[in-house]
C-alpha atoms as a PDB file:
ATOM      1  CA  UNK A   1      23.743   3.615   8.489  1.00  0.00           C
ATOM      2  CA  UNK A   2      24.633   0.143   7.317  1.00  0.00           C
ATOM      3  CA  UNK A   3      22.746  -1.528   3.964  1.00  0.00           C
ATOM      4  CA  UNK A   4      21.269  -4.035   6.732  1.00  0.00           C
ATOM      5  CA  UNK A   5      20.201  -1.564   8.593  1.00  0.00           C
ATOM      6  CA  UNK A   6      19.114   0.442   6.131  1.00  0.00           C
ATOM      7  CA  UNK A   7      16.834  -2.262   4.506  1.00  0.00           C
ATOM      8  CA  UNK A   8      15.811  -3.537   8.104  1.00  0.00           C
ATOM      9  CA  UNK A   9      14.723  -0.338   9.080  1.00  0.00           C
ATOM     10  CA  UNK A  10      12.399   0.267   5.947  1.00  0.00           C
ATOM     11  CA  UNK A  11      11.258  -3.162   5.896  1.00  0.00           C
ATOM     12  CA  UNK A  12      10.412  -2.836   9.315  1.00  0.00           C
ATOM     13  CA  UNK A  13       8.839   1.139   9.038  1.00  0.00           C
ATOM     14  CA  UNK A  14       6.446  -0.701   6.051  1.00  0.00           C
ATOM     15  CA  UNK A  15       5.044  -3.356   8.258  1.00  0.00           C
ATOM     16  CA  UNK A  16       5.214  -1.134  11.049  1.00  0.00           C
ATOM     17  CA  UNK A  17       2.357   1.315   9.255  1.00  0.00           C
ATOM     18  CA  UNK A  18       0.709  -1.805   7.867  1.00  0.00           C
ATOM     19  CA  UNK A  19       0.238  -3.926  10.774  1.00  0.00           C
ATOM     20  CA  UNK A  20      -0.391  -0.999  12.819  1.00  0.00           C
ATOM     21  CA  UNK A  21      -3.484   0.163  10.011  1.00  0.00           C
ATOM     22  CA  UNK A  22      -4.635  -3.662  10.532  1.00  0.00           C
ATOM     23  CA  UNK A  23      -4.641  -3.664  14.070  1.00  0.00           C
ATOM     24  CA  UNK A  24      -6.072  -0.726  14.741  1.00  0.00           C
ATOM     25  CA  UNK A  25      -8.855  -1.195  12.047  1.00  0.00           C
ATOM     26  CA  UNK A  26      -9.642  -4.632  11.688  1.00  0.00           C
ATOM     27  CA  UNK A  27     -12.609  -6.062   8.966  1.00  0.00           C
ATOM     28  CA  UNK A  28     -15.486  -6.324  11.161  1.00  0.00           C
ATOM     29  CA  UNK A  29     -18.602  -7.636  11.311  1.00  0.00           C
ATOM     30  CA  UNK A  30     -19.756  -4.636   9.180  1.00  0.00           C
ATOM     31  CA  UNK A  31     -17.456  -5.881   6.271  1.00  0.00           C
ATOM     32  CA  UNK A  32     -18.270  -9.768   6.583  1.00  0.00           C
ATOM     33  CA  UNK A  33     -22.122  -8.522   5.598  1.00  0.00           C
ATOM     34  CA  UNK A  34     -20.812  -6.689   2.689  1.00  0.00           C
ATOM     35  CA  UNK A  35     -21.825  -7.763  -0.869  1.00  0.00           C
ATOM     36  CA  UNK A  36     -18.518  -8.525  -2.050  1.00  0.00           C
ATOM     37  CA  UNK A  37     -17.234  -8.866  -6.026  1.00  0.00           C
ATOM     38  CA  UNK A  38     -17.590 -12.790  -7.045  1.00  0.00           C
ATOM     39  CA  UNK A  39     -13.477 -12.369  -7.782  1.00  0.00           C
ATOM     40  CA  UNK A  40     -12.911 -11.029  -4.198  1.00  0.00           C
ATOM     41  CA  UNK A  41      -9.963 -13.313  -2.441  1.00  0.00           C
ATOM     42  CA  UNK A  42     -10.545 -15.261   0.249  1.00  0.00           C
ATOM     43  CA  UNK A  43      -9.695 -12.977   3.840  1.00  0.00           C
ATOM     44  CA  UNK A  44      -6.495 -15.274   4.500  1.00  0.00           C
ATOM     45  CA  UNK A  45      -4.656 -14.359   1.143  1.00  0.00           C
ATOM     46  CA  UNK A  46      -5.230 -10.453   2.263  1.00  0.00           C
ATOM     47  CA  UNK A  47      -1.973 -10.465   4.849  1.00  0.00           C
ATOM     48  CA  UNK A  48      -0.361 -13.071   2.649  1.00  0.00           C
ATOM     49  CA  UNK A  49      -0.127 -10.482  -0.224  1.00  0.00           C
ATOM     50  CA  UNK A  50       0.505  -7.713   1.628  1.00  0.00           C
ATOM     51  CA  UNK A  51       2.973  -9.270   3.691  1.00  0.00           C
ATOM     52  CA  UNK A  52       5.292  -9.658   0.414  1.00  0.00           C
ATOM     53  CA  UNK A  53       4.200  -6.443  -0.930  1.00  0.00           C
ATOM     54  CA  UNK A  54       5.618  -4.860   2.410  1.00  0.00           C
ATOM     55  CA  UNK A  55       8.973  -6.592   1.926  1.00  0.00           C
ATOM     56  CA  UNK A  56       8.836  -4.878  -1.701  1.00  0.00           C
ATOM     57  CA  UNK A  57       7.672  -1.471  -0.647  1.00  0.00           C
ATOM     58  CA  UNK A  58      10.450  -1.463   2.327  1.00  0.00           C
ATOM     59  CA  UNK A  59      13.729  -2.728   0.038  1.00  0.00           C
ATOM     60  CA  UNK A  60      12.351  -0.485  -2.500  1.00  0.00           C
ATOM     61  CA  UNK A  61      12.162   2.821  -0.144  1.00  0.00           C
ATOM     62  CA  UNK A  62      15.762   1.524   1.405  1.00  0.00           C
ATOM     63  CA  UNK A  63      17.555   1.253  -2.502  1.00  0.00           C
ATOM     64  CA  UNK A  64      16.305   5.037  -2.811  1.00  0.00           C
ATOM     65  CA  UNK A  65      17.841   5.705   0.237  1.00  0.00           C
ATOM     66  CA  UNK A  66      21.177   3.818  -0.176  1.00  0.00           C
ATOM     67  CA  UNK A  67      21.391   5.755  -3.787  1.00  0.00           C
ATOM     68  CA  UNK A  68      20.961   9.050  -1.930  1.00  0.00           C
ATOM     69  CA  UNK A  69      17.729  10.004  -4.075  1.00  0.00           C
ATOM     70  CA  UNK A  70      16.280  12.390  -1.738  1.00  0.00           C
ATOM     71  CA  UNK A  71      13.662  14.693  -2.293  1.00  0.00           C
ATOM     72  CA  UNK A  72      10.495  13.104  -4.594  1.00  0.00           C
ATOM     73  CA  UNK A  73      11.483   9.606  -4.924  1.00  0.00           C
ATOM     74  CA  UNK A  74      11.724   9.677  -0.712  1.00  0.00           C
ATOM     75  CA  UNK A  75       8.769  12.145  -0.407  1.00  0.00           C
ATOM     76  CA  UNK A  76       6.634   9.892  -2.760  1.00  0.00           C
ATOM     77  CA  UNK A  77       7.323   6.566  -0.499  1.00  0.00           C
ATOM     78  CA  UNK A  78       6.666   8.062   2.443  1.00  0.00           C
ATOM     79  CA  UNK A  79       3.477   9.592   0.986  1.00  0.00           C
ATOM     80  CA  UNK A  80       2.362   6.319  -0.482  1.00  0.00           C
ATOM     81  CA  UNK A  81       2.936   4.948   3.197  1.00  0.00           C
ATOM     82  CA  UNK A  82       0.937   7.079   4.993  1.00  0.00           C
ATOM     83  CA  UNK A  83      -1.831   6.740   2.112  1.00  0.00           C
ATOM     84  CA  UNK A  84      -1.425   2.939   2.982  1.00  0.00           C
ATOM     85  CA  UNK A  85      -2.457   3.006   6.366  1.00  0.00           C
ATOM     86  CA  UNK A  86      -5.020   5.850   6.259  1.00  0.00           C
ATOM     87  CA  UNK A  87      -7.215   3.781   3.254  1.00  0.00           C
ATOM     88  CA  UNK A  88      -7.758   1.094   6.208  1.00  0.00           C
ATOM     89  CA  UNK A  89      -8.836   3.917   8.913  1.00  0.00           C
ATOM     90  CA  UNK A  90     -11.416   5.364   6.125  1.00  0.00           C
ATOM     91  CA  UNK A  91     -12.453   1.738   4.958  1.00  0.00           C
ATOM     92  CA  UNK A  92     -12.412  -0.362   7.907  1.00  0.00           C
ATOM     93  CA  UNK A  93     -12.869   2.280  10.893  1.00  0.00           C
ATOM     94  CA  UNK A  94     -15.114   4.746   9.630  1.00  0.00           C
ATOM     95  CA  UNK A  95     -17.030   2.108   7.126  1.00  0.00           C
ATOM     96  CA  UNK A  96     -16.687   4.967   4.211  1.00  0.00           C
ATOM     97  CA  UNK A  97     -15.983   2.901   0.937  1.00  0.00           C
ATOM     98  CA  UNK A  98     -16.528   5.946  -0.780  1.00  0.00           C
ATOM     99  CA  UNK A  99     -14.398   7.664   0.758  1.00  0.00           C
ATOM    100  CA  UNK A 100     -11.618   5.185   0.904  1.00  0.00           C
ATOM    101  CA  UNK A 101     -12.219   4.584  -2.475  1.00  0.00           C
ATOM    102  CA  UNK A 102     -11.278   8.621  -3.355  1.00  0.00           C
ATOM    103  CA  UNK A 103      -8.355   8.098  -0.517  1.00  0.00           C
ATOM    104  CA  UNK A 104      -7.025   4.996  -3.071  1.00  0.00           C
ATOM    105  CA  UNK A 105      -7.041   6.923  -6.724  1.00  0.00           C
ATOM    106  CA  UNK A 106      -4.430   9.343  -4.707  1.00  0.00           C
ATOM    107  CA  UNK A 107      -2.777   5.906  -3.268  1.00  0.00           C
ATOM    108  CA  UNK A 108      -2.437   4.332  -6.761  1.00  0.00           C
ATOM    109  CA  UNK A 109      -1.148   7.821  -7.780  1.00  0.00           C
ATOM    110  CA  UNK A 110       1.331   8.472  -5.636  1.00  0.00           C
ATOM    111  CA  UNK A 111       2.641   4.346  -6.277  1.00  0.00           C
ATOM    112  CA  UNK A 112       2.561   5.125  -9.829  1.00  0.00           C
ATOM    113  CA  UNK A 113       4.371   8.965  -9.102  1.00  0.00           C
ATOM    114  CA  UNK A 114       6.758   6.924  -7.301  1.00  0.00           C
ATOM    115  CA  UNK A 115       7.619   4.655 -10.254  1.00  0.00           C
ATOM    116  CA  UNK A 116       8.204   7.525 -12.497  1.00  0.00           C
ATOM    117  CA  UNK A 117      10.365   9.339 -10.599  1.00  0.00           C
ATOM    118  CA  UNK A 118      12.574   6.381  -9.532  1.00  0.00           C
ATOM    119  CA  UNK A 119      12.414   4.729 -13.048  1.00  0.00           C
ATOM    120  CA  UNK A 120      15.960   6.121 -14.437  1.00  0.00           C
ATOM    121  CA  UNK A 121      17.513   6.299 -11.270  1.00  0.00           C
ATOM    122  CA  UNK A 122      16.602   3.456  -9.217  1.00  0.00           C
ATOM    123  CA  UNK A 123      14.912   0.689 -11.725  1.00  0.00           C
ATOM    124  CA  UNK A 124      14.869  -1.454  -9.211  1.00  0.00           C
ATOM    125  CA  UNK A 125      13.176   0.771  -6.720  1.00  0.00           C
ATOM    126  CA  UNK A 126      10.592   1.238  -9.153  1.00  0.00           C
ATOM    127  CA  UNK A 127      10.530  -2.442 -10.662  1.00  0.00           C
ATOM    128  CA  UNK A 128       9.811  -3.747  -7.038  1.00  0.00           C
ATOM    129  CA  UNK A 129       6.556  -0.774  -7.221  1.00  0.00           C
ATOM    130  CA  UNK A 130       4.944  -3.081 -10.215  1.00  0.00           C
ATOM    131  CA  UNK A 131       3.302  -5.312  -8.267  1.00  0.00           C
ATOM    132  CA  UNK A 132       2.097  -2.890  -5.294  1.00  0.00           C
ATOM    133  CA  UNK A 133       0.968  -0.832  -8.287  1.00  0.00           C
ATOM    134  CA  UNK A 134      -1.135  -4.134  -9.527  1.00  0.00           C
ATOM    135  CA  UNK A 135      -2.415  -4.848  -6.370  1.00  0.00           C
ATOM    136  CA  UNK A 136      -3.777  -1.505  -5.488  1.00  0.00           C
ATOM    137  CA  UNK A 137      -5.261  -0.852  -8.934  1.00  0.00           C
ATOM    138  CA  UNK A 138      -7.140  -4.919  -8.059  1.00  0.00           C
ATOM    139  CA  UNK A 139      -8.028  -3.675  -4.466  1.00  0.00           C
ATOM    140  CA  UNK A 140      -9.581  -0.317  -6.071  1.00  0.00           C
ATOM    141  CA  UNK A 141     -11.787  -2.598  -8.202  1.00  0.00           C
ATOM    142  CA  UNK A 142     -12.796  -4.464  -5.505  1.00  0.00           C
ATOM    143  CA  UNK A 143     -13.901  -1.164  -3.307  1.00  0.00           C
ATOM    144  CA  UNK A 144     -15.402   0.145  -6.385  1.00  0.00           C
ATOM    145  CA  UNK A 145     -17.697  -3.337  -6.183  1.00  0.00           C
ATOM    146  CA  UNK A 146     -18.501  -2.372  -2.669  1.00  0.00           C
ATOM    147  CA  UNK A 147     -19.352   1.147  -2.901  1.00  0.00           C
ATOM    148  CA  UNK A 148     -21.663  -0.185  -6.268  1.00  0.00           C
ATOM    149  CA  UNK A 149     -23.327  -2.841  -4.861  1.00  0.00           C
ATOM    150  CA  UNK A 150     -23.939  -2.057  -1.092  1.00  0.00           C
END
């Protein structure tokens, strides 16, 4: 497989389980009547963010790929994937915030688990994981707020 391929097939895979997630489990009117933290972002920078966190997440999973890292580093994207997509099912479809607040300490985990194990090998695997990292640990705080205050 081709680099271009290569990075246009994880790229693609990423926003294939995101958009998917979204799709299938959009906020509802459930959500819009949540009491929501005072720092919570306004709905349209949601896909913004996690449109450019996708095109992180996928180079990032393809430059572990290209360098032949198999085993954890490719095990620990795909994990942190699938954890992507199931935190909207648990959130979103069955209206659990506690439960899709458990579902994202083992999300943030396996980002971080990610990062460590790519760190030496692939820096900029795990470099492009810093932000995704961020911006799960943010989205944690702000179902923390939900599952406190509703």
């Amino acid at each position: 497989m081709t680099s271009v391929r290569t990075y246009a097939t994880f790229i693609l895979a990423t926003f294939a389980v995101g958009w998917t997630s979204a799709a299938l489990f959009p906020p509802s009117e459930w959500y819009e009547g949540l009491n929501k933290a005072p720092f919570n972002p306004p709905n349209f920078a949601f896909p913004i963010a996690w449109s450019l966190l996708y095109i992180m997440i996928g180079i990032a999973g393809a430059r572990v790929w290209i360098a032949e890292l198999r085993g954890l580093p490719v095990l620990f994207w795909i994990f942190q994937l699938g954890l992507n997509g199931f935190w909207s099912f648990l959130f979103f479809g069955l209206q659990a915030p506690l439960l899709s607040l458990i579902e994202a300490f083992f999300f943030l985990v396996s980002i971080g688990a990610f990062i460590g194990v790519t760190w030496r090998f692939e820096r900029t695997a795990a470099v492009l994981f810093v932000p995704y990292f961020v911006w799960v640990s943010f989205a944690i705080l702000l179902n923390l707020w939900i599952v406190l205050y509703n």
